[in-house]
Protein backbone atom coordinates (compact mmCIF):
# COMPACT_ATOMS: atom_id res chain seq x y z
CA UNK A 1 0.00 0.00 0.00
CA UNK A 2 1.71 3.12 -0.73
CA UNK A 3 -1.05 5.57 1.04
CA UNK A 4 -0.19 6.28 4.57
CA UNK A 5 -2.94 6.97 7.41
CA UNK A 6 -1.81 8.75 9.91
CA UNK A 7 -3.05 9.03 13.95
CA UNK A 8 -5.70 11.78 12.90
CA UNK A 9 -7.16 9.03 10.84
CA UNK A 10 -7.72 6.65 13.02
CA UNK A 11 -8.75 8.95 15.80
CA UNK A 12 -11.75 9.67 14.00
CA UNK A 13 -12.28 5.48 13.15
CA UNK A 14 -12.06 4.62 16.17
CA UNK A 15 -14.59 7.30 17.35
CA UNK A 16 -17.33 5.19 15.71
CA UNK A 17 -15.53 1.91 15.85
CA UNK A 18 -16.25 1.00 19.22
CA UNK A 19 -19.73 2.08 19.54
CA UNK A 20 -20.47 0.18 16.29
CA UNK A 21 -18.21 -2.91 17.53
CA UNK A 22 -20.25 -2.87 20.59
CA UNK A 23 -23.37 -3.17 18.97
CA UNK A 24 -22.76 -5.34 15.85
CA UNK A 25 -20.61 -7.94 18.66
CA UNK A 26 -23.34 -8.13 20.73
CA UNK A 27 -25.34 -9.37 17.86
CA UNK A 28 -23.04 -12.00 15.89
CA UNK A 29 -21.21 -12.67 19.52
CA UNK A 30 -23.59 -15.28 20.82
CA UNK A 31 -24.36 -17.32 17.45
CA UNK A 32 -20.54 -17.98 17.01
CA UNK A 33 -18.81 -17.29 20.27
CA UNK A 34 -15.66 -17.06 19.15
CA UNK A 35 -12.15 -18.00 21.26
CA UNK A 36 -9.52 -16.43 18.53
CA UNK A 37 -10.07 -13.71 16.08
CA UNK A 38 -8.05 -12.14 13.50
CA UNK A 39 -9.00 -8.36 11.91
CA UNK A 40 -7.29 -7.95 8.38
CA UNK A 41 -6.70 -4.09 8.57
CA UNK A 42 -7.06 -3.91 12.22
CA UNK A 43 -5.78 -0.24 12.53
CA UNK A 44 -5.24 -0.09 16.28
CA UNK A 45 -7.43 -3.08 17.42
CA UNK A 46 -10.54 -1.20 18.61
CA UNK A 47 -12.30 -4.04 17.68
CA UNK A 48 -10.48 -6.49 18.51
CA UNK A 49 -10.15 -5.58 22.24
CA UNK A 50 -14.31 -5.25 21.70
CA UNK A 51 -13.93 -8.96 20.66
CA UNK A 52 -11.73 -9.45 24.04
CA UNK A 53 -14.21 -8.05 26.09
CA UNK A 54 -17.05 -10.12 24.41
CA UNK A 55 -14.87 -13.10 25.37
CA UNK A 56 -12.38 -14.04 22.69
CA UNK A 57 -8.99 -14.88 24.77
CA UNK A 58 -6.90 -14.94 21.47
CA UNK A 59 -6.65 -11.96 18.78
CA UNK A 60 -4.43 -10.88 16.05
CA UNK A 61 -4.52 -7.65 14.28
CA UNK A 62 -2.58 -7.27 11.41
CA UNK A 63 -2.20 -3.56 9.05
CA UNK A 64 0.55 -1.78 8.01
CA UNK A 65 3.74 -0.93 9.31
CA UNK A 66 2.26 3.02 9.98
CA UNK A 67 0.28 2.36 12.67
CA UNK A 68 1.18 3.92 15.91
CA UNK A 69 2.07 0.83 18.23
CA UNK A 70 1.98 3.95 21.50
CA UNK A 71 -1.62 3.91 20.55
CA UNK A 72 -3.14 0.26 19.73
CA UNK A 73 -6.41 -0.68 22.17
CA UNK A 74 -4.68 -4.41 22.18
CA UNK A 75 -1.00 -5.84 23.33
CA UNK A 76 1.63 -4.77 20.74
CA UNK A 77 2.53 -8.48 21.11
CA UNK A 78 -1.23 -9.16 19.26
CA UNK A 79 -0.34 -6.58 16.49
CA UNK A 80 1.30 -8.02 13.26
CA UNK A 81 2.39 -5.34 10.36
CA UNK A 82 1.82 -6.90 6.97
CA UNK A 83 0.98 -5.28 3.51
CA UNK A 84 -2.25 -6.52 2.71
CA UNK A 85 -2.03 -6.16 -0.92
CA UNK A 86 0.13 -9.62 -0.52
CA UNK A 87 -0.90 -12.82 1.11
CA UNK A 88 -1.19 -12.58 5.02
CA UNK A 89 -0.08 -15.99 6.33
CA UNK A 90 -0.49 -16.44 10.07
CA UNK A 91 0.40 -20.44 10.34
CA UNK A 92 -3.38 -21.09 12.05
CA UNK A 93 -6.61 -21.16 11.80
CA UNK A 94 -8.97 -18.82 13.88
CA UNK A 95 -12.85 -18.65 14.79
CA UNK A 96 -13.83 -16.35 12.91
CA UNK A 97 -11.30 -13.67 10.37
CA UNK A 98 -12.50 -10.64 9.87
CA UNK A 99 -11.84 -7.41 7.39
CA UNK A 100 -14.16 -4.33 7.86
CA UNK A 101 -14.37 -1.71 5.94
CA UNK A 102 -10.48 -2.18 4.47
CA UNK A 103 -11.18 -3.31 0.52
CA UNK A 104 -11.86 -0.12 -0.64
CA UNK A 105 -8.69 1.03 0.89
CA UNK A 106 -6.70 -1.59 -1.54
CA UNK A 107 -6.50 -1.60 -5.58
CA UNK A 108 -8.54 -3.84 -7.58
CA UNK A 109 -5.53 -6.23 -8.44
CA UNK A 110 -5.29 -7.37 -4.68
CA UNK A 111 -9.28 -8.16 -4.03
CA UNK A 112 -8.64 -11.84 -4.75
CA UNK A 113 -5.40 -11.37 -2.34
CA UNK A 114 -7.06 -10.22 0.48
CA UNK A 115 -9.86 -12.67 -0.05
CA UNK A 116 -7.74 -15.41 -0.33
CA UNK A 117 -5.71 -14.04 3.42
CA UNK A 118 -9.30 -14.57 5.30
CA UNK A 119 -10.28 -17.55 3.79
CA UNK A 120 -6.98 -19.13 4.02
CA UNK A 121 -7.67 -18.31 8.36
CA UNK A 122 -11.06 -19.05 9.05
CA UNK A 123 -13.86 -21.64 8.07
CA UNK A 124 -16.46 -18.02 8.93
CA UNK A 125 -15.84 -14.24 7.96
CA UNK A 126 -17.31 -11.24 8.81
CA UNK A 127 -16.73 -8.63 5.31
CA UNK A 128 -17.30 -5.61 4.98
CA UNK A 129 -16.40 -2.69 2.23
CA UNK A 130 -17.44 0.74 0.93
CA UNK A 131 -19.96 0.16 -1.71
CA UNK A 132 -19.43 2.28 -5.25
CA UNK A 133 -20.42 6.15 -3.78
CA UNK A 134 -19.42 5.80 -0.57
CA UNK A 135 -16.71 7.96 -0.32
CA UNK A 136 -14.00 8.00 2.08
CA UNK A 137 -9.97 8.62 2.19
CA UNK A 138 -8.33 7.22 -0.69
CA UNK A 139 -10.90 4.88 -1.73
CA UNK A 140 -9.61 3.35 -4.55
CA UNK A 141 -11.67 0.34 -5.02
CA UNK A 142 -15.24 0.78 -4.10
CA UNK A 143 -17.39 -2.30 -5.60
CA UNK A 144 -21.02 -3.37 -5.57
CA UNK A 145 -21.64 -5.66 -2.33
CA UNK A 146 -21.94 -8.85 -4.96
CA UNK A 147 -18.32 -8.46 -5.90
CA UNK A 148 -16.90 -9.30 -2.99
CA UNK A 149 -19.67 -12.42 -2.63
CA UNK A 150 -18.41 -13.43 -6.36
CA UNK A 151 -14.86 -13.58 -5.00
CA UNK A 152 -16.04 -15.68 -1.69
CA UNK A 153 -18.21 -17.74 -3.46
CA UNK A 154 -15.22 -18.99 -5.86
CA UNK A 155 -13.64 -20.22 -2.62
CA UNK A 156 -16.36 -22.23 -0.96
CA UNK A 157 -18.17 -19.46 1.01
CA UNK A 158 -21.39 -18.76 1.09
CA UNK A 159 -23.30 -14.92 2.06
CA UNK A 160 -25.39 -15.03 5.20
CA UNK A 161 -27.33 -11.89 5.49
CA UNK A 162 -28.01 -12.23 9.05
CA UNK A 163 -26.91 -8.87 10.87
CA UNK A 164 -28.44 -6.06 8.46
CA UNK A 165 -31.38 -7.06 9.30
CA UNK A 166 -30.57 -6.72 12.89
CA UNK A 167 -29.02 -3.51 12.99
CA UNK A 168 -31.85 -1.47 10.75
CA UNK A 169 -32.15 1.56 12.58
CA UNK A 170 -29.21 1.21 14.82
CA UNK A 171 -27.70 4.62 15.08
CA UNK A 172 -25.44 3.70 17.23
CA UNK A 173 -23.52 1.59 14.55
CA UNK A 174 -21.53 3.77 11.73
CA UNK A 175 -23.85 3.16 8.33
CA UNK A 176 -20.36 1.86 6.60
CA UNK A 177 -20.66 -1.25 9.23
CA UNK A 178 -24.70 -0.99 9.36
CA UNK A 179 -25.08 -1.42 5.73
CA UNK A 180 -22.08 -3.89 4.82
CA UNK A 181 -21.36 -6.32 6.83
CA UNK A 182 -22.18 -9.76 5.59
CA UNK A 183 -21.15 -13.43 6.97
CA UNK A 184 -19.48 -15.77 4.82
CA UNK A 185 -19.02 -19.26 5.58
CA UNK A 186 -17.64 -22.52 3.93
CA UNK A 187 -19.28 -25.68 4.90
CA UNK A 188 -16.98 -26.92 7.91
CA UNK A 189 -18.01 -23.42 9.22
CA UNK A 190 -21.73 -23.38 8.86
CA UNK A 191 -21.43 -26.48 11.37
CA UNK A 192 -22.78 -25.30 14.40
CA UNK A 193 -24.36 -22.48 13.62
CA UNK A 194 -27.79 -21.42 14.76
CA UNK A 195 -31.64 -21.73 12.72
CA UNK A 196 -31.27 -18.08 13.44
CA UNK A 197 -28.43 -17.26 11.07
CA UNK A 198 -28.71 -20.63 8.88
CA UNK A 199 -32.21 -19.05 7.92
CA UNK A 200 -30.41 -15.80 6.40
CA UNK A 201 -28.26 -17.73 3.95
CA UNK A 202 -28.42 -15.86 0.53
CA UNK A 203 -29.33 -18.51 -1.96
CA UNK A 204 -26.59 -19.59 -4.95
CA UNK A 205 -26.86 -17.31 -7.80
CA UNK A 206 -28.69 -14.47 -5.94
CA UNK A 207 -26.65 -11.46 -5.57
CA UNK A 208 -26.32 -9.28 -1.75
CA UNK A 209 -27.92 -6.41 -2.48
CA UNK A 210 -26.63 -3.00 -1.41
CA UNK A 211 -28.11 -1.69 1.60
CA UNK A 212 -29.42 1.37 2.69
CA UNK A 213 -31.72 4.43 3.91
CA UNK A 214 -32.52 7.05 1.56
CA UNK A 215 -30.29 9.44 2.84
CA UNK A 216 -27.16 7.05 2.33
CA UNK A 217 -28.53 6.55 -1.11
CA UNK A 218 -28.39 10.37 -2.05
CA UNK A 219 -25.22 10.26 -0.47
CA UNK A 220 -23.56 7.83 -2.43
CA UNK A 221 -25.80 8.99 -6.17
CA UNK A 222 -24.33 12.25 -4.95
CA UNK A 223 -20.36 11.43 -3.92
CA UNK A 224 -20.46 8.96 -7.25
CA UNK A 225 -20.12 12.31 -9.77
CA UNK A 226 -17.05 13.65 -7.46
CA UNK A 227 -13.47 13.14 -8.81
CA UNK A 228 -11.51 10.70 -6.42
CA UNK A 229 -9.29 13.68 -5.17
CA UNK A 230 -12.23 15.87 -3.87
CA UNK A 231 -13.97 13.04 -2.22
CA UNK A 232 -10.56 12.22 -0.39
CA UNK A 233 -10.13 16.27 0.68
CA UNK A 234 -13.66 16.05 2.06
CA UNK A 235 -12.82 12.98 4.00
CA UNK A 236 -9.48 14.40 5.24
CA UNK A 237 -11.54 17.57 6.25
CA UNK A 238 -14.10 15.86 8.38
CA UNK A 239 -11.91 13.18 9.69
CA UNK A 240 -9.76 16.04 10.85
CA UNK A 241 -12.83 17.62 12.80
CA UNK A 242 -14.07 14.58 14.10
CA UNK A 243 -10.66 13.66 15.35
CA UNK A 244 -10.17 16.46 17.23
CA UNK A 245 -13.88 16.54 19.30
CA UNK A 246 -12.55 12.72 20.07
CA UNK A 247 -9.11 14.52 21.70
CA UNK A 248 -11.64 16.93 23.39
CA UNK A 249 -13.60 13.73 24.70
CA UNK A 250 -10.43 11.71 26.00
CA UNK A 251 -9.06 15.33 27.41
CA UNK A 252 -11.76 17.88 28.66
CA UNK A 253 -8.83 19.46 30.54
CA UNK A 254 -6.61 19.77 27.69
CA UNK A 255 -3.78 19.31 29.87
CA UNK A 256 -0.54 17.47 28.10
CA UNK A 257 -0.27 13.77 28.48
């Protein structure tokens, strides 16, 4: 990856990626209980120490070599740096893999790659990636929801649309997460799993539809006509904002650490 993201980006991540972690773990949590995860494109681990907390006693997050180590929410000793446009290999298999909101972030020519790095450590995956219009800092490779099921499916997975449904209307959870986050499974990995999310499975041949309110579908119809380089400026601009009332948050005082 040659784009760097710095601490003011992931300040203003991991402003919504807890609350959002929170709620979407507290609904997949309990169907698949899971004792190791790994988060392709971790940044600091936010939800992976969400995972902890849930119950998981082994974690790995893996993302690039830029990320602050001072500032990860899990042991630096549970933080791997790996370019993700080339096969992560981590020797094991875990519960569940996950990659959230990261695809977008990598060019076309290493979808299959990072595909291939989830499915190669875990029989279960929880995906999700900006959708074309989304928007965001360098988002280079926004796709349709079914292009990242075409790639799964190739490899033995199948969609299970189980925790959209579930979090329509959650505020709480950022729309990115609300609105893209689908389960895949191969067959070892649909063993054990409950009616509940066995009844969600998105038939062969049917594509995952892009989710959505109205308002995030004038959003995207609206970011979709911007060139690339505005729509990263924007981001930039309100990450920067966002960022900062976080700092405000963590230090009312504003006294020096």
């Amino acid at each position: 990856m040659t784009h760097i993201y710095n601490n003011t980006f992931f300040d203003y991540i991991d402003e919504g990626a807890r609350r959002s972690a929170q709620r979407l773990i507290g609904e997949l949590g309990p169907w698949i209980e899971p004792a190791s995860v790994l988060d392709l494109g971790s940044g600091r681990g936010v939800w992976l120490n969400e995972w902890q907390n849930f119950g998981a006693g082994e974690v790995l997050a893996v993302d690039g070599d830029y990320v602050d180590r001072t500032q990860l929410a899990v042991p630096k000793d549970c933080f791997l740096a790996a370019d993700l446009t080339k096969p992560v290999e981590t020797g094991r298999l875990f519960d569940l893999a996950q990659s959230l909101e990261v695809g977008e972030h990598l060019p076309t020519s290493a979808s299959e790659t990072l595909v291939d790095s989830l499915t190669r450590a875990s029989d279960r995956v929880l995906f999700s990636a900006a959708v074309t219009g989304q928007g965001g800092e360098f988002h280079v490779n926004e796709q349709p929801l079914s292009f990242w099921q075409d790639l799964f499916a190739t490899r033995g997975y199948t969609a299970f649309d189980c925790l959209r449904p579930r979090l329509k209307g959650a505020q709480e959870v950022e729309p990115w997460y609300r609105f893209n986050a689908i389960l895949y499974v191969n067959e070892a990995g649909r063993r054990g799993l409950p009616a509940e999310v066995l009844a969600c499975e998105v038939p062969a041949g049917q594509a995952v539809e892009n989710g959505g309110d109205a308002l995030w579908k004038l959003r995207r119809a609206l970011v979709s006509h911007l060139p690339e380089g505005t729509v990263t400026r924007i981001a930039q601009t309100r990450a920067k904002i966002i960022a900062a009332r976080a700092r405000r948050k963590s230090n009312p005082t504003g006294q020096l650490a």
